[in-house]
C-alpha atoms as a PDB file:
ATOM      1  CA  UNK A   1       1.524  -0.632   3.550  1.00  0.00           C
ATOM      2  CA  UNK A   2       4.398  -2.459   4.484  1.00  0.00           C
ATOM      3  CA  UNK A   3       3.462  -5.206   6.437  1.00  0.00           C
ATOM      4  CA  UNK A   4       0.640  -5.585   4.214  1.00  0.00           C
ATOM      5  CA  UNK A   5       2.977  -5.760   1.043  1.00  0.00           C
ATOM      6  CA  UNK A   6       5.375  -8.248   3.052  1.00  0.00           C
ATOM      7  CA  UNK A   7       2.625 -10.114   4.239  1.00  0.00           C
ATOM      8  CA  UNK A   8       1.810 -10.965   0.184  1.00  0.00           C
ATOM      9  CA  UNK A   9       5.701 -11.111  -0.454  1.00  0.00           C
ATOM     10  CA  UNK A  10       5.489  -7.701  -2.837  1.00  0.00           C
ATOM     11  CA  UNK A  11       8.308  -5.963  -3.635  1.00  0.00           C
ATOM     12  CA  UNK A  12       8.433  -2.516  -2.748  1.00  0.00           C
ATOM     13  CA  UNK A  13      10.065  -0.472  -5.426  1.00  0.00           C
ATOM     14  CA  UNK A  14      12.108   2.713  -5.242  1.00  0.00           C
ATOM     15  CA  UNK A  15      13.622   4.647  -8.081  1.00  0.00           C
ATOM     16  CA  UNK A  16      16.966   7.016  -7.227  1.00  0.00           C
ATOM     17  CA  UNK A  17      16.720   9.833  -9.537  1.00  0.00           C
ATOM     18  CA  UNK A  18      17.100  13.499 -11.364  1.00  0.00           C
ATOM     19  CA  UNK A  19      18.252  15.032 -14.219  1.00  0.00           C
ATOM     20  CA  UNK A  20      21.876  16.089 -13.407  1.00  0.00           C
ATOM     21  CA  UNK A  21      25.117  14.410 -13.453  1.00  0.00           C
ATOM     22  CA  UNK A  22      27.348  13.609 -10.568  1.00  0.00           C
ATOM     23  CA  UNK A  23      24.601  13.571  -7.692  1.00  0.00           C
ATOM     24  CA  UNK A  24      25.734  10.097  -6.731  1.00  0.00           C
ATOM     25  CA  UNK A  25      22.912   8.020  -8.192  1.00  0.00           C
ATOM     26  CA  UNK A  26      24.536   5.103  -8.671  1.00  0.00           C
ATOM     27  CA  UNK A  27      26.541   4.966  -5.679  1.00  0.00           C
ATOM     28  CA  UNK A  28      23.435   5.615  -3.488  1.00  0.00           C
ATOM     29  CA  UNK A  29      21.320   3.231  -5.459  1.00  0.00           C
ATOM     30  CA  UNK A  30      24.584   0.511  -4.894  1.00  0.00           C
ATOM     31  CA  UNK A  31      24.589   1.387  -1.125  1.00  0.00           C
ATOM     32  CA  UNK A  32      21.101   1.115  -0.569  1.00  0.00           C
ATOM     33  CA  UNK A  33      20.913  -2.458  -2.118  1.00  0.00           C
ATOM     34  CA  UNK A  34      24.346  -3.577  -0.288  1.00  0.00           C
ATOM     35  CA  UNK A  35      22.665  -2.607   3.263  1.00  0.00           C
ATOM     36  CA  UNK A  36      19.107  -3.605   2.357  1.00  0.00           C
ATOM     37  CA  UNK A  37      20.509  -7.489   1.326  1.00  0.00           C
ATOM     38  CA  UNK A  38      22.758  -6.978   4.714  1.00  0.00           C
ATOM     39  CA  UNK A  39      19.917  -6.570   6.606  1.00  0.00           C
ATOM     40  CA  UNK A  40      18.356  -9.777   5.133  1.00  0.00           C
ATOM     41  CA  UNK A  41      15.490  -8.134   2.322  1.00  0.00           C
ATOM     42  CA  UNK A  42      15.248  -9.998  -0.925  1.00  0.00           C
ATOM     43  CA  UNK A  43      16.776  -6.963  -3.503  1.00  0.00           C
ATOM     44  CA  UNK A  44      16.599  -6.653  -7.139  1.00  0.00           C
ATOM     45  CA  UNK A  45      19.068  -3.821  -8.090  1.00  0.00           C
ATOM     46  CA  UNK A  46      17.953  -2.615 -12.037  1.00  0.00           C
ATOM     47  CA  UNK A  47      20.612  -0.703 -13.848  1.00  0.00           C
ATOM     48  CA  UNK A  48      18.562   1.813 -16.462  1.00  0.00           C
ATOM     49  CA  UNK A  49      21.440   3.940 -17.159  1.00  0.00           C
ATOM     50  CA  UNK A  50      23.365   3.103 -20.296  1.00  0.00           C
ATOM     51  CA  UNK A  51      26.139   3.834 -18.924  1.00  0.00           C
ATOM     52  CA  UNK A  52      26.760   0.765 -16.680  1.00  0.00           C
ATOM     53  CA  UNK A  53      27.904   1.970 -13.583  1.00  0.00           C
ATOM     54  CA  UNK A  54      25.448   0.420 -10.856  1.00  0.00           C
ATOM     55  CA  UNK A  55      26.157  -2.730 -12.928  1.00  0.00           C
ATOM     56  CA  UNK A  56      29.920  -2.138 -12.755  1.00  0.00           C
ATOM     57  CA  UNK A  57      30.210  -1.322  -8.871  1.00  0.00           C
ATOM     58  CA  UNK A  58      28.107  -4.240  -8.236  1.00  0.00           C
ATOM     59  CA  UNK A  59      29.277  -7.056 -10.434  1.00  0.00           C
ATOM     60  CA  UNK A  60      33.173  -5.760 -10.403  1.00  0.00           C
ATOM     61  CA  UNK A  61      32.429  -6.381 -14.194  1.00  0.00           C
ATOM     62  CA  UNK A  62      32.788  -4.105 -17.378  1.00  0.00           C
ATOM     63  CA  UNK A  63      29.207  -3.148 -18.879  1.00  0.00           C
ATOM     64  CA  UNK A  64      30.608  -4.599 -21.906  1.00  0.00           C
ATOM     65  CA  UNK A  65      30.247  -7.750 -20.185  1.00  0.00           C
ATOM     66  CA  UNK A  66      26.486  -8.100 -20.528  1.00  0.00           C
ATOM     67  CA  UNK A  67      26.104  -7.442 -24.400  1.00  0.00           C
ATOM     68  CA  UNK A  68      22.821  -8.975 -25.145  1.00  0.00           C
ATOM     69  CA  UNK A  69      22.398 -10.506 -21.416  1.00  0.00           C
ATOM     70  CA  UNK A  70      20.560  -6.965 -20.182  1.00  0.00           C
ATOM     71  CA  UNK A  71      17.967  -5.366 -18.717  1.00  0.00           C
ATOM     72  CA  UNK A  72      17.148  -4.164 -22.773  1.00  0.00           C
ATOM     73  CA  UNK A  73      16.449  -7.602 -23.413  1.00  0.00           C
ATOM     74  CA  UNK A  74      14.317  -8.088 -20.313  1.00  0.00           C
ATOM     75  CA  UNK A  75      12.243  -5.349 -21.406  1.00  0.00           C
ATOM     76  CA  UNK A  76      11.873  -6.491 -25.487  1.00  0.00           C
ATOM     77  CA  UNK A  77      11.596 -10.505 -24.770  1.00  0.00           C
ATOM     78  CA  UNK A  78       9.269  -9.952 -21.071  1.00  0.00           C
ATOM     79  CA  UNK A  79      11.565 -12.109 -18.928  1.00  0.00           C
ATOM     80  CA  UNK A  80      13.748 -10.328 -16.537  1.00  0.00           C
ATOM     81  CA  UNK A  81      14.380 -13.868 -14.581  1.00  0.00           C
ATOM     82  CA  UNK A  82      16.279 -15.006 -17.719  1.00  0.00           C
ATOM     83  CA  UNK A  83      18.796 -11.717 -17.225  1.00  0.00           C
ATOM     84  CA  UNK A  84      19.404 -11.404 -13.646  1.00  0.00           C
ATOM     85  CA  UNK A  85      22.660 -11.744 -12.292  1.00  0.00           C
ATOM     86  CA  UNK A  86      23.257 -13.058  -8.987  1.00  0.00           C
ATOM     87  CA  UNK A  87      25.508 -10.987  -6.353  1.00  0.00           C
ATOM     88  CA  UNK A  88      24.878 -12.581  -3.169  1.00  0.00           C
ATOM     89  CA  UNK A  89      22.496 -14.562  -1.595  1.00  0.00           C
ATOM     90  CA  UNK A  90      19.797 -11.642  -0.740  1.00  0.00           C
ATOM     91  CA  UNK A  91      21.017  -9.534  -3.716  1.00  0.00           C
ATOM     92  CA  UNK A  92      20.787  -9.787  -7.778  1.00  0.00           C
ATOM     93  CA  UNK A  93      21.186  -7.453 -10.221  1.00  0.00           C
ATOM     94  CA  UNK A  94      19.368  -6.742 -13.800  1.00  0.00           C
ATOM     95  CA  UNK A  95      22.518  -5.130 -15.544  1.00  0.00           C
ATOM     96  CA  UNK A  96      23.282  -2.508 -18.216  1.00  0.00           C
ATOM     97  CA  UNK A  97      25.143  -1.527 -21.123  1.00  0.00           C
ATOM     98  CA  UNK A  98      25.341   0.893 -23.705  1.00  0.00           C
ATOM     99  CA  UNK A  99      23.074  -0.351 -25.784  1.00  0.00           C
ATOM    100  CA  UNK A 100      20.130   0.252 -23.550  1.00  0.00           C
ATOM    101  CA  UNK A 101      20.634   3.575 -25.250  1.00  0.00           C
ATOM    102  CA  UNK A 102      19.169   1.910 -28.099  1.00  0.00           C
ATOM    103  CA  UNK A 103      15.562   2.329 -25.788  1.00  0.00           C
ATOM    104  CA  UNK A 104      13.769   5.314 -27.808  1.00  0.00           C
ATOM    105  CA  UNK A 105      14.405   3.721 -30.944  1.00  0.00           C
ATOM    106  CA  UNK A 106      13.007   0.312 -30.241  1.00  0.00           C
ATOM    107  CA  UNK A 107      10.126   1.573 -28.167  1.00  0.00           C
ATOM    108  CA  UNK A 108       8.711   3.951 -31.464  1.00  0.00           C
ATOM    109  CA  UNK A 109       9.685   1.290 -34.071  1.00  0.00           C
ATOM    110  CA  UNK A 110       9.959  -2.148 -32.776  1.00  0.00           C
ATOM    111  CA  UNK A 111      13.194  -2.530 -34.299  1.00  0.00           C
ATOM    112  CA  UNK A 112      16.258  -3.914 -31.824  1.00  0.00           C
ATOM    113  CA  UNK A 113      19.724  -3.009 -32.210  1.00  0.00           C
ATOM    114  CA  UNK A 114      20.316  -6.770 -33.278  1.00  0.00           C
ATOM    115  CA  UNK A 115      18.424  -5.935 -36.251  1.00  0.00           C
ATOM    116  CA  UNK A 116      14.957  -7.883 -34.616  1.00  0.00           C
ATOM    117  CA  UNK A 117      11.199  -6.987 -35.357  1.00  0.00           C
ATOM    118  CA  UNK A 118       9.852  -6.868 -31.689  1.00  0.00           C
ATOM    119  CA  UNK A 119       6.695  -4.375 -31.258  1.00  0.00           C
ATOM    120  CA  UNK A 120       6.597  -2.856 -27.707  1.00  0.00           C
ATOM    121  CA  UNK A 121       3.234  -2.517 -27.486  1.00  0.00           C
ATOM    122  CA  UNK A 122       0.858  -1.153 -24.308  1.00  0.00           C
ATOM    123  CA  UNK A 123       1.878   2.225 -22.523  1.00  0.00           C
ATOM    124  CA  UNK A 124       5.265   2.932 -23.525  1.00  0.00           C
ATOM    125  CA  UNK A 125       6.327   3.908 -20.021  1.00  0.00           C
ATOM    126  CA  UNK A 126       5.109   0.922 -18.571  1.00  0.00           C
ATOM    127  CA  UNK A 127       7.066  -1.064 -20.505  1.00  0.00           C
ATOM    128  CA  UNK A 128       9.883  -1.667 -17.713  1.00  0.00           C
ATOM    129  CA  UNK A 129       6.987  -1.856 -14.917  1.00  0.00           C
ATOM    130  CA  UNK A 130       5.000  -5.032 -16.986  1.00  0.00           C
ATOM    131  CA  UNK A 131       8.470  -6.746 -17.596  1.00  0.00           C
ATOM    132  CA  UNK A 132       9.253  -6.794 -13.628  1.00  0.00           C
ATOM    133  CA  UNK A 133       5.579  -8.185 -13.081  1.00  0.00           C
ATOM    134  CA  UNK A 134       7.441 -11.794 -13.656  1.00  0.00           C
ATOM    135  CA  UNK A 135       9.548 -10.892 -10.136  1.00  0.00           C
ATOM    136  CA  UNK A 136       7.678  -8.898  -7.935  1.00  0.00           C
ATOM    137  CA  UNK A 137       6.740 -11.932  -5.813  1.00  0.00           C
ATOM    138  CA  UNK A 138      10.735 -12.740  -5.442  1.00  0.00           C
ATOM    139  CA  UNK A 139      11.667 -10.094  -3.799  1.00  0.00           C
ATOM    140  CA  UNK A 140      11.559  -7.517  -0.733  1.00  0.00           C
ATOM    141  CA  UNK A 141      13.101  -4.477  -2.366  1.00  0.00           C
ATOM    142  CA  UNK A 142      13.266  -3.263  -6.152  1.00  0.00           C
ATOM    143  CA  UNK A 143      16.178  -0.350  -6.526  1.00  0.00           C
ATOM    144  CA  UNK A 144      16.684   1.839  -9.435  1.00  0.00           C
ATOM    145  CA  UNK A 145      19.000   3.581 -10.814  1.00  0.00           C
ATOM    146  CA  UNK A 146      18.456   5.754 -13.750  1.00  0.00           C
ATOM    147  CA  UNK A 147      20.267   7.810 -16.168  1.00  0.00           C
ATOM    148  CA  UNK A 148      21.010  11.829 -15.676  1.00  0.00           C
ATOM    149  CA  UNK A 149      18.035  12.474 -18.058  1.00  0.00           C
ATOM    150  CA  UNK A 150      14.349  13.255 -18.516  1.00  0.00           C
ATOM    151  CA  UNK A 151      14.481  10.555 -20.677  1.00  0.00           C
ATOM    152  CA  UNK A 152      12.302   7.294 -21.921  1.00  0.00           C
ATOM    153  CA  UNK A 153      14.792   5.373 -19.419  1.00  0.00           C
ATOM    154  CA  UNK A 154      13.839   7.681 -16.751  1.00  0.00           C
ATOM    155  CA  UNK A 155      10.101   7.830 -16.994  1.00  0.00           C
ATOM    156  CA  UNK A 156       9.659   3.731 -17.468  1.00  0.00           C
ATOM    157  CA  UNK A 157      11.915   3.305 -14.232  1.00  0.00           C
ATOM    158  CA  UNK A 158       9.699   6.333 -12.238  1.00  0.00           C
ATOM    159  CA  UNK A 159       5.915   4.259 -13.618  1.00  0.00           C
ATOM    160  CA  UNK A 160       7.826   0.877 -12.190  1.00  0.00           C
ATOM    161  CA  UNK A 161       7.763   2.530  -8.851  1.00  0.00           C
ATOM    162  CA  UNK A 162       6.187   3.154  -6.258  1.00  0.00           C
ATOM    163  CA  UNK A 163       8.627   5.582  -4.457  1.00  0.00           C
ATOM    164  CA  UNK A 164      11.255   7.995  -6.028  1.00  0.00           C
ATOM    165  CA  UNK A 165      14.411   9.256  -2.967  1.00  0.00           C
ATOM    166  CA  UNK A 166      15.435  13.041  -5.787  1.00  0.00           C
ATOM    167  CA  UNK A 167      18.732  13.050  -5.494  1.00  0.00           C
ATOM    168  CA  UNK A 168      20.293  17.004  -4.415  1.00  0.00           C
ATOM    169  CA  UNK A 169      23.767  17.565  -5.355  1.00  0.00           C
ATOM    170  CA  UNK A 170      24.378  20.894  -3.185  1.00  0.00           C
ATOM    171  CA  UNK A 171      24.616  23.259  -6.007  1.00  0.00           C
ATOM    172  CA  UNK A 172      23.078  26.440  -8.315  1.00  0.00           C
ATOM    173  CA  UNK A 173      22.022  23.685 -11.347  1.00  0.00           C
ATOM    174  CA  UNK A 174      20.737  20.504  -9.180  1.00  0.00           C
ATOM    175  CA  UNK A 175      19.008  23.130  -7.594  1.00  0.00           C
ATOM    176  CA  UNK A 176      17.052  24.015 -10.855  1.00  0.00           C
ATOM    177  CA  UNK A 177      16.319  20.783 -11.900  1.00  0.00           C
ATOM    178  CA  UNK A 178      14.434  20.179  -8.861  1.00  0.00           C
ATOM    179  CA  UNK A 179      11.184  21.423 -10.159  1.00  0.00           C
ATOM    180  CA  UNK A 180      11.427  19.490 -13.488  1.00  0.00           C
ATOM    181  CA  UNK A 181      12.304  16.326 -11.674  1.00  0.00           C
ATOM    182  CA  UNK A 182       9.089  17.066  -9.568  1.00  0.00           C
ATOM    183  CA  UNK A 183       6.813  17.360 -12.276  1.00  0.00           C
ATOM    184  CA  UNK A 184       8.226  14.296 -14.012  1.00  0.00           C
ATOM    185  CA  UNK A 185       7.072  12.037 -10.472  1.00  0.00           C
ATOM    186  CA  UNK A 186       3.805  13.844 -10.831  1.00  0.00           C
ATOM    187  CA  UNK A 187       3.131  12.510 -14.321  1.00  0.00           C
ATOM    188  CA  UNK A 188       4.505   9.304 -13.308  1.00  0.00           C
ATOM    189  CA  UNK A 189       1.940   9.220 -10.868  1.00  0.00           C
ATOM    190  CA  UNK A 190      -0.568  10.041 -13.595  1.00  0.00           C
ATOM    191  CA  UNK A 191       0.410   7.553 -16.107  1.00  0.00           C
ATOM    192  CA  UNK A 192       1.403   4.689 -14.395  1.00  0.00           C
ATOM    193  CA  UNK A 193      -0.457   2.385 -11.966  1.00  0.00           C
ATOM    194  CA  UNK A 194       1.837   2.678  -9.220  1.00  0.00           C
ATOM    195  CA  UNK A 195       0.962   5.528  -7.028  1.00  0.00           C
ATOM    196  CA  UNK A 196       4.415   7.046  -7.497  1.00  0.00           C
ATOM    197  CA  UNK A 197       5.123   9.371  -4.847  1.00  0.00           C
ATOM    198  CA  UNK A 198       8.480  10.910  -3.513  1.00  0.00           C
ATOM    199  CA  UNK A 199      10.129   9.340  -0.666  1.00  0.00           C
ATOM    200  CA  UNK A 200      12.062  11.954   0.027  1.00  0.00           C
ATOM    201  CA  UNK A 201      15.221  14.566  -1.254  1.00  0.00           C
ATOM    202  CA  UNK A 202      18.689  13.035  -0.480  1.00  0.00           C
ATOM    203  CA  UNK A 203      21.256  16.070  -0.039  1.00  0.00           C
ATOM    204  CA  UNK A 204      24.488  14.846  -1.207  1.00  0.00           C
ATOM    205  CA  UNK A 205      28.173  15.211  -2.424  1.00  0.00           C
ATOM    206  CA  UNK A 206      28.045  18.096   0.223  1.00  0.00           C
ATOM    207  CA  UNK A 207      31.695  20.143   0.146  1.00  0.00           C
ATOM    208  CA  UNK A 208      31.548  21.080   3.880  1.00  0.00           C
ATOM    209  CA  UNK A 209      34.460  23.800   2.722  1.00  0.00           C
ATOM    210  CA  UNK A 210      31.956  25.567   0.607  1.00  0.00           C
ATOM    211  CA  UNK A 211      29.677  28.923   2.483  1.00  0.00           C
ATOM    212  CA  UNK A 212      27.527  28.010  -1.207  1.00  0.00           C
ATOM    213  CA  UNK A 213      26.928  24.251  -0.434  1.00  0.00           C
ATOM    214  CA  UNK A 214      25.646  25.325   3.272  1.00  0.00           C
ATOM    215  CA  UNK A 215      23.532  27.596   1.623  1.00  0.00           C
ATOM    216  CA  UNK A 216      21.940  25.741  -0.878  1.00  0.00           C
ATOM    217  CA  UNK A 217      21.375  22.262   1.628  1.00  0.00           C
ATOM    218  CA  UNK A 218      19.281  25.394   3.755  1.00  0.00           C
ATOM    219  CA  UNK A 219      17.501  26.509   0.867  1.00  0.00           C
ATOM    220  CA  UNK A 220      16.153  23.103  -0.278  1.00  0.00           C
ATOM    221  CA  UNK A 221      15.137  22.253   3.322  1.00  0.00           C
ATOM    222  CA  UNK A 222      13.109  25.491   3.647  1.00  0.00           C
ATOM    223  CA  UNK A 223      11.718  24.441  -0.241  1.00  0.00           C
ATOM    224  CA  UNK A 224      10.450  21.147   0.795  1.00  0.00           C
ATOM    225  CA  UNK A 225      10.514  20.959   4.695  1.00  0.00           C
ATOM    226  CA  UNK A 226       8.554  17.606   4.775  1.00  0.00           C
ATOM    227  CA  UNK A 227      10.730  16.102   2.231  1.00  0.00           C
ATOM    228  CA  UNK A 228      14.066  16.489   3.034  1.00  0.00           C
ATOM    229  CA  UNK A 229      15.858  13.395   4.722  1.00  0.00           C
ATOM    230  CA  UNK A 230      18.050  14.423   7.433  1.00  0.00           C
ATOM    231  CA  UNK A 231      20.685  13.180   6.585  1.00  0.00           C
ATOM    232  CA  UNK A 232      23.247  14.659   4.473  1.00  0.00           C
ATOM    233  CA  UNK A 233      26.056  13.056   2.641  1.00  0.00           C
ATOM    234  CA  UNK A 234      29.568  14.770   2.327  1.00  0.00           C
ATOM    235  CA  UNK A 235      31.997  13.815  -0.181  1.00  0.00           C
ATOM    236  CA  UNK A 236      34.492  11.759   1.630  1.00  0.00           C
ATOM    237  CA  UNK A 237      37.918   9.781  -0.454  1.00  0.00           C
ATOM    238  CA  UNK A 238      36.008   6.022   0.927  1.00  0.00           C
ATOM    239  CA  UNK A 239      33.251   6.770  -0.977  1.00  0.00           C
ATOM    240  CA  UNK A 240      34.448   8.150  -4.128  1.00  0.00           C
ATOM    241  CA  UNK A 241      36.296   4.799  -4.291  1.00  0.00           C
ATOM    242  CA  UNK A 242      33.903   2.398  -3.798  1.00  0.00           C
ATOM    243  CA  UNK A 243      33.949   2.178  -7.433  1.00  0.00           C
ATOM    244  CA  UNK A 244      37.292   1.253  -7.259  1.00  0.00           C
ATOM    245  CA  UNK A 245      37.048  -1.331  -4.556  1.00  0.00           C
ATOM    246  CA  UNK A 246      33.561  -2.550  -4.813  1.00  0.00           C
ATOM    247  CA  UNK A 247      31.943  -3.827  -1.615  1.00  0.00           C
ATOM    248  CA  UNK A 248      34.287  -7.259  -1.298  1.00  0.00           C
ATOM    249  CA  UNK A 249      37.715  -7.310   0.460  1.00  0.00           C
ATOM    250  CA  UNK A 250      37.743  -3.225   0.545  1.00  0.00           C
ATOM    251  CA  UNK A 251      38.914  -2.531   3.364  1.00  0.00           C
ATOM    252  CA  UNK A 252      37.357   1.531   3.389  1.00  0.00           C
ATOM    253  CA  UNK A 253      34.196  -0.136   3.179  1.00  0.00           C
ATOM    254  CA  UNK A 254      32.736   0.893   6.722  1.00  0.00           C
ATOM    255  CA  UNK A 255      33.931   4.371   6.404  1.00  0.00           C
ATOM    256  CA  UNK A 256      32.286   4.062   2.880  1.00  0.00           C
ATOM    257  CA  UNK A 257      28.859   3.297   4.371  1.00  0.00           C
ATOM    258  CA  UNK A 258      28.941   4.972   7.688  1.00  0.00           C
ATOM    259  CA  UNK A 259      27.027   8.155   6.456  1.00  0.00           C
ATOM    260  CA  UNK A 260      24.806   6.061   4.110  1.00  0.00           C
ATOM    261  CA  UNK A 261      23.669   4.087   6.916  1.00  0.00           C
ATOM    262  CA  UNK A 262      21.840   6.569   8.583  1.00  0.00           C
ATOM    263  CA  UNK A 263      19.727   7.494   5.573  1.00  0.00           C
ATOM    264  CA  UNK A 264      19.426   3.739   5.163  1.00  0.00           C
ATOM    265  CA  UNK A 265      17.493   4.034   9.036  1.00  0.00           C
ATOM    266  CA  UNK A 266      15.558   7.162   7.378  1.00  0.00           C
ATOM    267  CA  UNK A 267      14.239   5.570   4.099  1.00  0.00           C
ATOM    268  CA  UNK A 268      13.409   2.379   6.140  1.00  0.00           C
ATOM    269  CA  UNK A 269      11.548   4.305   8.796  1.00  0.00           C
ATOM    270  CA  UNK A 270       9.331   6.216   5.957  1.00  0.00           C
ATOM    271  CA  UNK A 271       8.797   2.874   4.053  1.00  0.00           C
ATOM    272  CA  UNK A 272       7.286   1.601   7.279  1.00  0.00           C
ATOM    273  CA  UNK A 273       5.212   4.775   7.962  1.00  0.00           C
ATOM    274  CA  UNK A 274       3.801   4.593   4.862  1.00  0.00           C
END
């Protein structure tokens, strides 16, 4: 799938997700594009979390910044090439703000925050999917982060994709959400066009002090066996502030990426084998 998808110049789109807070979403979804456009792939990184933080850590920007220039407004007008923001040469972004809270509400009434009359129309979780139709020829690579919700955000950015990497924070309540996150990829699957499947469970933020963190990395391995990429990222001070430093002139930066590029390897590997 692959080759064939390179050979027609398609971009291969993968969602970072689950329902839970502080399981490094945005961070891995930043990483990921930083060493995919390294390695020379077209990327598209699309911020669906109102809260702004893939689009902060990548533009060195506030959210704030992108009032009305959003991936909200690539969604209601149908052009996302009129709201990307370039990065570097291999990488743009499609950025977010707070308003893209504002989703729900236009989605079920047409009406915008600005106060404009603009029907969504079609499946309402392929609303995000149609928009990026425009771009799929432009790039290698589609990454996305979403918000730490089951939410309208969440569900448009999972029926845009064609692979979801569940992101495992090694505790009791990631844990739980596991199955819930599972079942929202299945009706992904069922409602989009996209053949959503999961790439693969990224065990992360690991505490390597803590006997429950161990424990939990085990039991999620023994859960889904087949699923489970090897690699598993510890919390470490480089990578915590990368949203401090950004990826230019930091000088932590390779210590920042040296456990990410290994599941970088992994992903790559099972995009191939696909």
């Amino acid at each position: 799938m692959f080759e064939e998808r390179k050979a027609r110049i398609l971009a291969i789109t993968i969602t970072m997700g689950i329902q839970k807070g502080g399981c490094g979403k945005s961070t891995t979804t930043g990483i990921l594009s930083y060493l995919l456009q390294e390695d020379g792939y077209r990327v598209l990184a699309v911020d669906m979390d109102s809260q702004g933080n893939l689009t902060e850590l990548l533009s060195g920007q506030p959210a704030n910044d992108f009032m009305g220039k959003s991936v909200l407004e690539a969604m209601q007008h149908g052009s996302v090439r009129s709201y990307t923001v370039p990065i570097s040469e291999n990488l743009d972004l499609l950025p977010a703000n707070n308003f893209l809270a504002t989703l729900p509400r236009w989605i079920y009434t047409g009406k915008t925050y600005q106060g404009e009359s603009i029907p969504a129309g079609g499946n309402p979780v392929g609303i995000l999917d149609r928009a990026l139709e425009e771009v799929r020829n432009d790039y290698d690579f589609i990454v996305i982060d979403t918000p730490p919700s089951l939410s309208e955000q969440t569900t448009n950015a999972l029926c845009a994709s064609e692979y979801v990497v569940v992101m495992f924070e090694c505790s009791n309540w990631s844990y739980s959400a596991i199955p819930n996150f599972m079942d929202s990829v299945s009706s992904a699957n069922e409602l989009g066009s996209r053949d959503t499947q999961v790439l693969g469970i990224l065990r992360t933020m690991n505490d390597v002090r803590r006997s429950d963190a161990k424990a939990f990395n085990e039991l999620i391995a023994e859960d889904y066996p087949e699923e489970v990429f090897d690699t598993i990222i510890t919390r470490k001070a480089p990578i915590g502030r990368l949203s401090l430093y950004g990826f230019n002139e930091n000088a932590e930066l390779k210590h920042a990426l040296e456990q990410y590029r290994n599941f970088y390897k992994e992903l790559i590997e099972r995009v191939k084998g696909q």
